[in-house]
Protein backbone atom coordinates (compact mmCIF):
# COMPACT_ATOMS: atom_id res chain seq x y z
CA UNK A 1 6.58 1.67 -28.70
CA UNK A 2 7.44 4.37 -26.13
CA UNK A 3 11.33 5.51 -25.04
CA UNK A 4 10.44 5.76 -21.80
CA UNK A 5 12.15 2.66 -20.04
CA UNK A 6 14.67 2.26 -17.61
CA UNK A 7 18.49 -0.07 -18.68
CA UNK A 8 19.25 -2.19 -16.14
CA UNK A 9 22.54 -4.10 -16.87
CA UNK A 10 23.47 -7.02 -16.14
CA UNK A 11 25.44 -7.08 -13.17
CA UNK A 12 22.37 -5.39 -11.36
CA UNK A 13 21.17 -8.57 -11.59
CA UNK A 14 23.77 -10.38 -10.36
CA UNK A 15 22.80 -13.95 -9.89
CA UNK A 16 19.21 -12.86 -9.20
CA UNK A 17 16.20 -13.06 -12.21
CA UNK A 18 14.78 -10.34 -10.72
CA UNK A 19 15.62 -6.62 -9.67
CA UNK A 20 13.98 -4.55 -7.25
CA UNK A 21 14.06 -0.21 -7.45
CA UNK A 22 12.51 1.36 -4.75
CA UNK A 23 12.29 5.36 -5.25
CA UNK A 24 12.21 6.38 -1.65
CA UNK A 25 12.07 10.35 -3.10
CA UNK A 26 9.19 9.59 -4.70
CA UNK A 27 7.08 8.54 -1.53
CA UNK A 28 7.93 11.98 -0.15
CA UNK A 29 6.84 13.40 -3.34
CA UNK A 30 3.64 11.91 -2.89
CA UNK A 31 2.68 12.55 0.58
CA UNK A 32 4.09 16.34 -0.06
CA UNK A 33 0.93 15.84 -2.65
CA UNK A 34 -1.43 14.71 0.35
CA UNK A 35 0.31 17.66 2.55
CA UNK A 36 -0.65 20.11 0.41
CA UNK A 37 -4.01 19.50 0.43
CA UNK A 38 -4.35 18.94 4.19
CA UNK A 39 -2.92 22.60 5.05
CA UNK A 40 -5.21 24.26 2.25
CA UNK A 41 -8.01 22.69 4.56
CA UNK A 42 -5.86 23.13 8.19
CA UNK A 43 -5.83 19.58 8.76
CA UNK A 44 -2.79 17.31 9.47
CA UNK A 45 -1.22 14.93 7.18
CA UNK A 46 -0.41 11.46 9.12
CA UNK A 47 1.55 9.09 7.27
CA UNK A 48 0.06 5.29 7.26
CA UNK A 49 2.96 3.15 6.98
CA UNK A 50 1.29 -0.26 7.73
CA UNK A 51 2.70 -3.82 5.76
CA UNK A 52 6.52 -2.42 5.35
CA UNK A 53 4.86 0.41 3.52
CA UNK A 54 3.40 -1.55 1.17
CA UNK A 55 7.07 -3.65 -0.01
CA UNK A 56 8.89 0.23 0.68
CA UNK A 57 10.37 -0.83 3.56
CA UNK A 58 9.58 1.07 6.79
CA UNK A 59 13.66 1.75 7.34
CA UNK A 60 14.53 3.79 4.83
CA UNK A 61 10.52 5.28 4.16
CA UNK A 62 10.48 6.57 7.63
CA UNK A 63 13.14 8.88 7.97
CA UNK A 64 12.50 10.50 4.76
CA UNK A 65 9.06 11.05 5.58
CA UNK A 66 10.23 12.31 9.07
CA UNK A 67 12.87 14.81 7.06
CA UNK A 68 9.64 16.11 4.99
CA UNK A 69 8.06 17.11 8.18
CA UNK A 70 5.64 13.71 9.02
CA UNK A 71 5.52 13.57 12.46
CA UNK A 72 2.38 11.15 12.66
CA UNK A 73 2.56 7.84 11.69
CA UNK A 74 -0.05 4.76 11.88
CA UNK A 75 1.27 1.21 11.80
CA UNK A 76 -1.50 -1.62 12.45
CA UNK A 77 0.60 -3.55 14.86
CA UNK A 78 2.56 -3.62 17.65
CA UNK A 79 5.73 -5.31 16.30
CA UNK A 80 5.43 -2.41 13.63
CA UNK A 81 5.41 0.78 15.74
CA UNK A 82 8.45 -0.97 18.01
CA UNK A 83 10.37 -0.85 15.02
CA UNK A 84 9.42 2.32 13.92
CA UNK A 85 9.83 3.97 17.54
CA UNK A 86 13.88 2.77 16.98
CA UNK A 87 13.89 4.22 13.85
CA UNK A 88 12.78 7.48 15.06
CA UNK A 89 13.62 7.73 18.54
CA UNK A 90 12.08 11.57 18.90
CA UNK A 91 10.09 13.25 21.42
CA UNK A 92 7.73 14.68 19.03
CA UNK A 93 6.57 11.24 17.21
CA UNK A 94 3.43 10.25 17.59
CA UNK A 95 3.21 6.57 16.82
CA UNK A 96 -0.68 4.81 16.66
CA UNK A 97 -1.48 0.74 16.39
CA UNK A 98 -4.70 0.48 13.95
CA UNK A 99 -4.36 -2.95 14.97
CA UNK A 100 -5.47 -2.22 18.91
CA UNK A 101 -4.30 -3.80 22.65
CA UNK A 102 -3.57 -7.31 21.74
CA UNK A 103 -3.76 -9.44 24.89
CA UNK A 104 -0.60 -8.98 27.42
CA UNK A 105 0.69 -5.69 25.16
CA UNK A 106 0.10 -3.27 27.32
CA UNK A 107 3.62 -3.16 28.95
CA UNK A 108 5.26 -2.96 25.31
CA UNK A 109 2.99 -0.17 24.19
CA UNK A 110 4.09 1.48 27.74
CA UNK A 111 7.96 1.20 27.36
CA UNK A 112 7.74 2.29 23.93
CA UNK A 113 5.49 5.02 23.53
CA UNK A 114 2.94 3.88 21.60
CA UNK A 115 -0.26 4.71 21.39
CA UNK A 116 -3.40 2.32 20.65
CA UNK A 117 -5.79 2.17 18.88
CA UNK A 118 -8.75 0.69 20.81
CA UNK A 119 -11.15 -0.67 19.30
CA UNK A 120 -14.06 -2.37 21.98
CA UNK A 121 -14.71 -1.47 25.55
CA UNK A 122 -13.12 -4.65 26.70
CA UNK A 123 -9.47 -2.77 25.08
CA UNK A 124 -11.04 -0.25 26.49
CA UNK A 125 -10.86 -1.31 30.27
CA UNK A 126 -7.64 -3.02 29.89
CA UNK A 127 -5.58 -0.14 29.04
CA UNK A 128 -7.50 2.11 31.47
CA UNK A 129 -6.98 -0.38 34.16
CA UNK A 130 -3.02 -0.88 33.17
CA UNK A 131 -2.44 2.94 33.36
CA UNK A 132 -3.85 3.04 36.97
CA UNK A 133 -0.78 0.85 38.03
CA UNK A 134 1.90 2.84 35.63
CA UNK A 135 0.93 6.05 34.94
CA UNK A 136 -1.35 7.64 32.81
CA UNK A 137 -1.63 6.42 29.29
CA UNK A 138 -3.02 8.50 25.65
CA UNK A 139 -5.14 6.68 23.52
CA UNK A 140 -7.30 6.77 20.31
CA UNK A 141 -10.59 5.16 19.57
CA UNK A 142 -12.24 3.19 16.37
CA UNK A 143 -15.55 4.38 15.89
CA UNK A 144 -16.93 1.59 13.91
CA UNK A 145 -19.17 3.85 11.50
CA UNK A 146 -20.91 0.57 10.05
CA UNK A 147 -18.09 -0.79 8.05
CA UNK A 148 -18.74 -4.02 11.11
CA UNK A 149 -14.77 -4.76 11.31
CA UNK A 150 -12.46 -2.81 13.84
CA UNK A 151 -14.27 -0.20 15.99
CA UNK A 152 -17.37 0.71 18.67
CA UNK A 153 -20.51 0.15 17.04
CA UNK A 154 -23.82 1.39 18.60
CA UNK A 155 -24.09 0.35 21.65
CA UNK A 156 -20.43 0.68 22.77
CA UNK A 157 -20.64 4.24 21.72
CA UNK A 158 -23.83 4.63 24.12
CA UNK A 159 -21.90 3.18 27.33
CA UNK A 160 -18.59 4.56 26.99
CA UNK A 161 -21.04 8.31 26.56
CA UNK A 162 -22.76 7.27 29.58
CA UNK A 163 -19.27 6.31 31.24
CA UNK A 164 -16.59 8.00 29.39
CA UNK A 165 -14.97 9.73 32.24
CA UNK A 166 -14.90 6.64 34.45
CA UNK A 167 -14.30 4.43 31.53
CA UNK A 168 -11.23 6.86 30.32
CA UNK A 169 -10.21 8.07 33.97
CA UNK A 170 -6.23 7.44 33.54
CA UNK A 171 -6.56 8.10 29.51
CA UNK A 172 -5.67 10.48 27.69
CA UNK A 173 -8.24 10.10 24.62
CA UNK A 174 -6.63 12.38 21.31
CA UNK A 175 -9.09 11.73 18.91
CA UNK A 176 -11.83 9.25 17.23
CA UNK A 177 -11.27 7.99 14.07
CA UNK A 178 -13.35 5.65 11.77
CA UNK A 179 -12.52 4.38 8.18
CA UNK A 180 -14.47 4.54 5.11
CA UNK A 181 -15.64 0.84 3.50
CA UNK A 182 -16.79 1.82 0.00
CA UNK A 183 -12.86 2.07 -1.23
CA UNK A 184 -13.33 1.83 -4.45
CA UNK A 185 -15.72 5.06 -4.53
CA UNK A 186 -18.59 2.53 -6.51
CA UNK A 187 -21.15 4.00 -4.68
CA UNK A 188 -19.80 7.46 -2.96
CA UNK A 189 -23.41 7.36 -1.18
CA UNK A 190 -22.48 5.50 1.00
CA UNK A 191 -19.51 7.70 2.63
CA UNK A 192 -21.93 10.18 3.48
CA UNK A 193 -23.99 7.30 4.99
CA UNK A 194 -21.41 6.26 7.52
CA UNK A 195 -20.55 10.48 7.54
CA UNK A 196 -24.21 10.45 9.76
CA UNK A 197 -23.06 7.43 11.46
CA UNK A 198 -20.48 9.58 12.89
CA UNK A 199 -22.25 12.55 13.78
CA UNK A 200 -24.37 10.99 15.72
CA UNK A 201 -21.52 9.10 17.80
CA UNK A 202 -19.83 12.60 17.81
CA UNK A 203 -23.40 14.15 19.17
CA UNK A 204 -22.94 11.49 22.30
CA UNK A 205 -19.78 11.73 23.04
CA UNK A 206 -17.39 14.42 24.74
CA UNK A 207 -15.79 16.32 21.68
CA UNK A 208 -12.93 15.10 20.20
CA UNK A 209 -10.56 15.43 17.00
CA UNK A 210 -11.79 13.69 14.49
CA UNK A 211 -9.76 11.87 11.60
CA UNK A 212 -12.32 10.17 9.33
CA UNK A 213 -10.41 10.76 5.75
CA UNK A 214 -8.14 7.97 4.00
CA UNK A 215 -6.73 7.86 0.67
CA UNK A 216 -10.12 7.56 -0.96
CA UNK A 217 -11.58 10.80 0.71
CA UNK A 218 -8.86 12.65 -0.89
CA UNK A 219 -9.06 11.82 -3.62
CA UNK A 220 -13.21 11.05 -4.10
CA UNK A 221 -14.85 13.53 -1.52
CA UNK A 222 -15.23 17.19 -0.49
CA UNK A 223 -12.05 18.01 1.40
CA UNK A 224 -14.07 20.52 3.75
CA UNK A 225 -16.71 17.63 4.69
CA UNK A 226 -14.66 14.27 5.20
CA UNK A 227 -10.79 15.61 5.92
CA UNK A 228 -11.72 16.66 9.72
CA UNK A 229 -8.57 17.10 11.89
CA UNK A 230 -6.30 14.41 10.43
CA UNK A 231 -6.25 12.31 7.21
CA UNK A 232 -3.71 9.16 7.11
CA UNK A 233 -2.92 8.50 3.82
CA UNK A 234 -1.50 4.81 3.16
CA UNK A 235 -1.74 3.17 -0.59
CA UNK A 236 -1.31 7.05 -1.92
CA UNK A 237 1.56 7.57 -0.48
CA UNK A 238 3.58 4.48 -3.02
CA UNK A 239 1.22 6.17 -5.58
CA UNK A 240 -1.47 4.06 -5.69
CA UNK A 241 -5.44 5.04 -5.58
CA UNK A 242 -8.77 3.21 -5.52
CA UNK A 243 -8.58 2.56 -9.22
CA UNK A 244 -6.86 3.18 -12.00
CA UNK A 245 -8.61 6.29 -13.62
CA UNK A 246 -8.38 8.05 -9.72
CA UNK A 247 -4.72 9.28 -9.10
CA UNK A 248 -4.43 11.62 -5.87
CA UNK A 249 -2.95 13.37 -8.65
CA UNK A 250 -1.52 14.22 -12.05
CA UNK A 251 1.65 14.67 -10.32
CA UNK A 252 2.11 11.26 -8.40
CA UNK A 253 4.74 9.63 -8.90
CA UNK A 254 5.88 5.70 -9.47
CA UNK A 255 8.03 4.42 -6.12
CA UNK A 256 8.64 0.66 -7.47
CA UNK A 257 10.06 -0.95 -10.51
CA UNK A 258 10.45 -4.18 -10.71
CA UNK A 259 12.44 -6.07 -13.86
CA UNK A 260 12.64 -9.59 -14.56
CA UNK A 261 14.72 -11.81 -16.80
CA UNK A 262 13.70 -13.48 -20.12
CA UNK A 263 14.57 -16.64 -21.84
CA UNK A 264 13.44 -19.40 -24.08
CA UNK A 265 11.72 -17.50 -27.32
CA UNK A 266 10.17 -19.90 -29.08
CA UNK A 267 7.84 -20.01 -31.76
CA UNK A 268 3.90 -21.49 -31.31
CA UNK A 269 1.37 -22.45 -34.10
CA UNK A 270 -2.07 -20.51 -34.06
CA UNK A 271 -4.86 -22.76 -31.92
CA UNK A 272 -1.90 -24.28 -29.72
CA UNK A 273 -2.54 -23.49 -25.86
CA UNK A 274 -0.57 -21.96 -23.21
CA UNK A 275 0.57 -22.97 -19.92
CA UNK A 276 -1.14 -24.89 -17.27
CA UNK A 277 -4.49 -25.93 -17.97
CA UNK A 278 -4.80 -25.28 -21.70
CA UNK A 279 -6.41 -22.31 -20.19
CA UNK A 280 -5.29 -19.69 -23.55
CA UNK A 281 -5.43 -20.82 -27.37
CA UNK A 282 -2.94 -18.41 -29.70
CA UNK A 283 -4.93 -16.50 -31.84
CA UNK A 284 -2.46 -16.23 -34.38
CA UNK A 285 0.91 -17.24 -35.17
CA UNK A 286 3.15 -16.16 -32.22
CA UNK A 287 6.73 -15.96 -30.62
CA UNK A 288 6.37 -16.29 -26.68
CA UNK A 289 8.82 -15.86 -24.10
CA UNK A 290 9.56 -16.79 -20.57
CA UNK A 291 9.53 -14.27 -17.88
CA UNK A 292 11.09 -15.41 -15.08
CA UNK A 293 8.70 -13.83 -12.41
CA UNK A 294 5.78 -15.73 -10.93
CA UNK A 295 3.53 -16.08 -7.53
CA UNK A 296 6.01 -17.19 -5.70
CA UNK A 297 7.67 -13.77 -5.95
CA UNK A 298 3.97 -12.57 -5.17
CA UNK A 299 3.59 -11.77 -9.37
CA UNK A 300 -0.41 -12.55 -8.33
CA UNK A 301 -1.97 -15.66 -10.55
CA UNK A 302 -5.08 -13.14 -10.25
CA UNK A 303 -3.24 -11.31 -13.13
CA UNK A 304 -3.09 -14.30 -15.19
CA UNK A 305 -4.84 -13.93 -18.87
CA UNK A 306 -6.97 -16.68 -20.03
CA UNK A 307 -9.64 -17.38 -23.05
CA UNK A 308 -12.19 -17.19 -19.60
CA UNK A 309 -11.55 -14.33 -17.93
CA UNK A 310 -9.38 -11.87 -20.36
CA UNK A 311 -7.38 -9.40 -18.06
CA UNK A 312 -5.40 -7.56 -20.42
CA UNK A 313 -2.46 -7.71 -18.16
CA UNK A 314 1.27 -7.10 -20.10
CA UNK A 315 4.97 -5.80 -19.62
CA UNK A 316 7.21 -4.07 -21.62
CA UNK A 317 10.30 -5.03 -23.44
CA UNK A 318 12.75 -1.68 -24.07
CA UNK A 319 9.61 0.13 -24.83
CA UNK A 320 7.41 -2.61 -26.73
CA UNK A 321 4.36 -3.97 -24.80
CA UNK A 322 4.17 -7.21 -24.33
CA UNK A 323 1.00 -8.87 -23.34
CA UNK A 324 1.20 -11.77 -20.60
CA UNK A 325 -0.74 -14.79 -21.88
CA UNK A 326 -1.39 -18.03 -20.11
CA UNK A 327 -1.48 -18.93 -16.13
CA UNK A 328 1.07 -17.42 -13.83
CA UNK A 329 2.82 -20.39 -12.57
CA UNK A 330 5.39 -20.42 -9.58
CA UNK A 331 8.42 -19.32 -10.98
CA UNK A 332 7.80 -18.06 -14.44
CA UNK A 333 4.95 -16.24 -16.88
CA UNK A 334 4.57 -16.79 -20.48
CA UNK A 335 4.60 -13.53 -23.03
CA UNK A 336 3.52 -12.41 -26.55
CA UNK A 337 6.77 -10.79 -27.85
CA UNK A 338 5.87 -11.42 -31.78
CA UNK A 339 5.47 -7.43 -32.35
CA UNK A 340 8.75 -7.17 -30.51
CA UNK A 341 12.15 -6.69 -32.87
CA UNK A 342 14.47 -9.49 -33.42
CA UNK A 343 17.25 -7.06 -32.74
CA UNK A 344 15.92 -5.84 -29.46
CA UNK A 345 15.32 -9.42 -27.99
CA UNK A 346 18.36 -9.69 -29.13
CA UNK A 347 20.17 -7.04 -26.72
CA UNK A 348 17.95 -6.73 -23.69
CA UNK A 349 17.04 -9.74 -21.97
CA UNK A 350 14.98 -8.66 -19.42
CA UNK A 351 10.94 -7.31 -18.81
CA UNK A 352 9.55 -4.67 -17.20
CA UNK A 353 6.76 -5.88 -14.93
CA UNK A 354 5.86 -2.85 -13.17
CA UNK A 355 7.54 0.67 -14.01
CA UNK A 356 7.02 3.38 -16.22
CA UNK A 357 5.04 1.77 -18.80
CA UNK A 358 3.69 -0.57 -16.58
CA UNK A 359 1.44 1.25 -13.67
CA UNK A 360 0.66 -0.69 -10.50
CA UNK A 361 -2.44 0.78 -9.99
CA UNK A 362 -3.53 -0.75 -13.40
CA UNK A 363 -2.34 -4.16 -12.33
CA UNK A 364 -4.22 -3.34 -8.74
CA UNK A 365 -7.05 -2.59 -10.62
CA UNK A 366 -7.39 -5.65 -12.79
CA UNK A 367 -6.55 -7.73 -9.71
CA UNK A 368 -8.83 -6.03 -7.61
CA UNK A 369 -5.66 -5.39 -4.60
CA UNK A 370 -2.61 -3.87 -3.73
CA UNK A 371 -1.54 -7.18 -2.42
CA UNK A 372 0.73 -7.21 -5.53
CA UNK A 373 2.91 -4.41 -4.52
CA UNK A 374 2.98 -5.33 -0.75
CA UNK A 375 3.80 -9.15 -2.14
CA UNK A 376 6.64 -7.40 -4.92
CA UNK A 377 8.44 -5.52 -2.11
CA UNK A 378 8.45 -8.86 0.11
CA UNK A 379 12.44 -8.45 1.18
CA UNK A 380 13.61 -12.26 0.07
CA UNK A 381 16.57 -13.80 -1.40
CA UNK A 382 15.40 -14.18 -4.61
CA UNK A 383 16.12 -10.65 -5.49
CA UNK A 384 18.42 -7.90 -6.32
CA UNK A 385 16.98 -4.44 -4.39
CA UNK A 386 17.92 -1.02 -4.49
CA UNK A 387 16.57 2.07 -3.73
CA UNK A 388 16.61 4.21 -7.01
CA UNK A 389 19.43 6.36 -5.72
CA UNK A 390 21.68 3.65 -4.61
CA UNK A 391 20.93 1.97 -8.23
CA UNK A 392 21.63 5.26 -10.01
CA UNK A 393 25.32 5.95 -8.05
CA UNK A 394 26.42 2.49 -8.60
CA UNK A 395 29.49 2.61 -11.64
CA UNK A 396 27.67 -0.23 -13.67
CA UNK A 397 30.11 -1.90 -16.14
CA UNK A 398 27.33 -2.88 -18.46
């Protein structure tokens, strides 16, 4: 048992099974983390606020970040950035699309100061061509350092050397950037691998800032080597890292709790199974309970614990783990509360499926994603959200 869990009374759920605390304070917390190792190395600290910031929503993320001194922020897509660009409607934003110049965006990313990211010569020559007619445009380019997704490979690199001031003649180019593939650090080889990769594009090509390091670098790599001009930290920044046993740091901090209602304790016979598919036999004796959070509130089925494939997934009950047993259905997931007092079940009526007991980058590590926390933070009507300091100034009755 541990003391360290948050009450949420009733009324914050309202007629909701599920609440929602977003700790806004604790994103700038985190990327002050980032921030502090970018200046010890002179490099600056972009802010990567792609997916709604990972279920942190963009609105109220973005002007704290902008308050903590951000002023460089990646979004992958257009729609993204436009949004962002009316959040923060300042001269001295600098606003980038990982995504790159969709067809027929160029007049958006024009009107509202954004900057692409381009990531072929055909983006290329379309934005160069566009800026001829409307005035002259900045840009950033993808060096595709063999991860084979968004970026130049080989021979794009060689023709836009060979051409780069014709290719880039109503361009302004700020800097290259590539992105590292191994995320999970399995095989840290291979970051210096596509490290060479980008030398050698950097040996061809007229010199440029460079931003090469992501979340992973930070946290995996030699700062002097990998952090270049510019890292862009994006998972870090809601505290996540690319598994469980790497935190950017001791001091990172949780920026999402979400709580879900229980109901229907009931008592199951050793051997019995659980849930859809018979797919987990009790081992003993148990008292399960419903919790009423499943994929449809993006609660992944990945997480799901069967006799096949044992996760070790659980929540907590006012401090008492509880571990989640069965398949993750739509709407609800099925519990082990035996070791859990009768008088506690009793008086709160409600689990803690990610929180202080309950780290996400344990649950992204056992799923093998982050999708959980983007899917968690999904705004929807199903439930009741607050950021932390809205939740804590509220005059609960209960």
């Amino acid at each position: 048992m541990t003391q360290n869990f948050r009450h949420i009374p009733d009324e914050a759920f309202g007629s909701k099974a599920i609440v929602r605390i977003r700790d806004i304070d604790a994103v700038v917390h985190n990327y002050n983390l980032f921030k502090a190792k970018a200046d010890a190395t002179g490099t600056i600290c972009a802010a990567v606020l792609k997916g709604d910031v990972y279920g942190l929503q963009i609105k109220d993320v973005a002007p704290a970040l902008y308050n903590a001194g951000a002023r460089y922020f990646f979004i992958e897509e257009l729609g993204e950035g436009i949004e962002l660009r009316g959040l923060l409607p300042y001269d001295n934003i600098h606003i980038y699309a990982l995504g790159g110049l969709l067809h027929n965006e160029e007049a958006y990313f024009k009107r509202f100061d954004i900057v692409p990211c381009l990531n072929s010569l055909e983006q290329l020559k379309r934005w160069n061509s566009y800026c001829k007619n409307h005035g002259k445009g900045s840009a950033i380019i993808h060096l595709d350092t063999h991860m084979n997704r968004l970026g130049f490979l080989d021979d794009e690199v060689l023709e836009l050397s060979e051409n780069f001031e014709i290719l880039t003649s109503h361009l302004e180019i700020e800097f290259y950037i590539s992105h590292f593939f191994d995320i999970k650090g399995s095989d840290p080889s291979n970051c210096y691998k596509q490290l060479d990769v980008l030398n050698d594009y950097r040996s061809k090509l007229p010199f440029r800032p460079v931003s090469f390091a992501c979340t992973d670098s930070v946290i995996l790599l030699d700062n002097k080597i990998f952090n270049f001009d510019m890292i862009r930290p994006g998972i870090g920044l809601v505290g996540g890292a690319p598994n469980a046993n790497s935190p950017i740091s001791p001091d990172a901090r949780h920026t999402m709790e979400v709580y879900a209602k229980i109901s229907q304790i009931k008592t199951v016979k050793q051997g019995e199974t659980i849930g859809y598919g018979g797919a987990y036999k009790t081992k003993r004796d148990i008292r399960l309970a419903l919790v009423h959070i499943g994929y449809k509130h993006g609660y992944l089925r990945l997480l799901s614990e069967i006799d096949s494939n044992p996760k070790g997934v659980y929540m907590f009950i006012a401090g008492y783990k509880i571990p989640v047993i069965g398949k993750i259905s739509s709407g609800a997931t099925t519990v082990d509360v035996t070791d859990v007092p009768e008088e506690i079940l009793d008086k709160y009526h409600y689990a803690e499926v990610i929180g202080p007991n309950v780290d996400i980058k344990f649950l992204a590590d056992i799923s093998g994603c982050y999708d959980i926390l983007g899917a968690l933070g999904v705004v929807n009507s199903r439930i009741s959200d607050y950021t932390l300091d809205a939740f804590n100034n509220k005059n609960w009755n209960s």
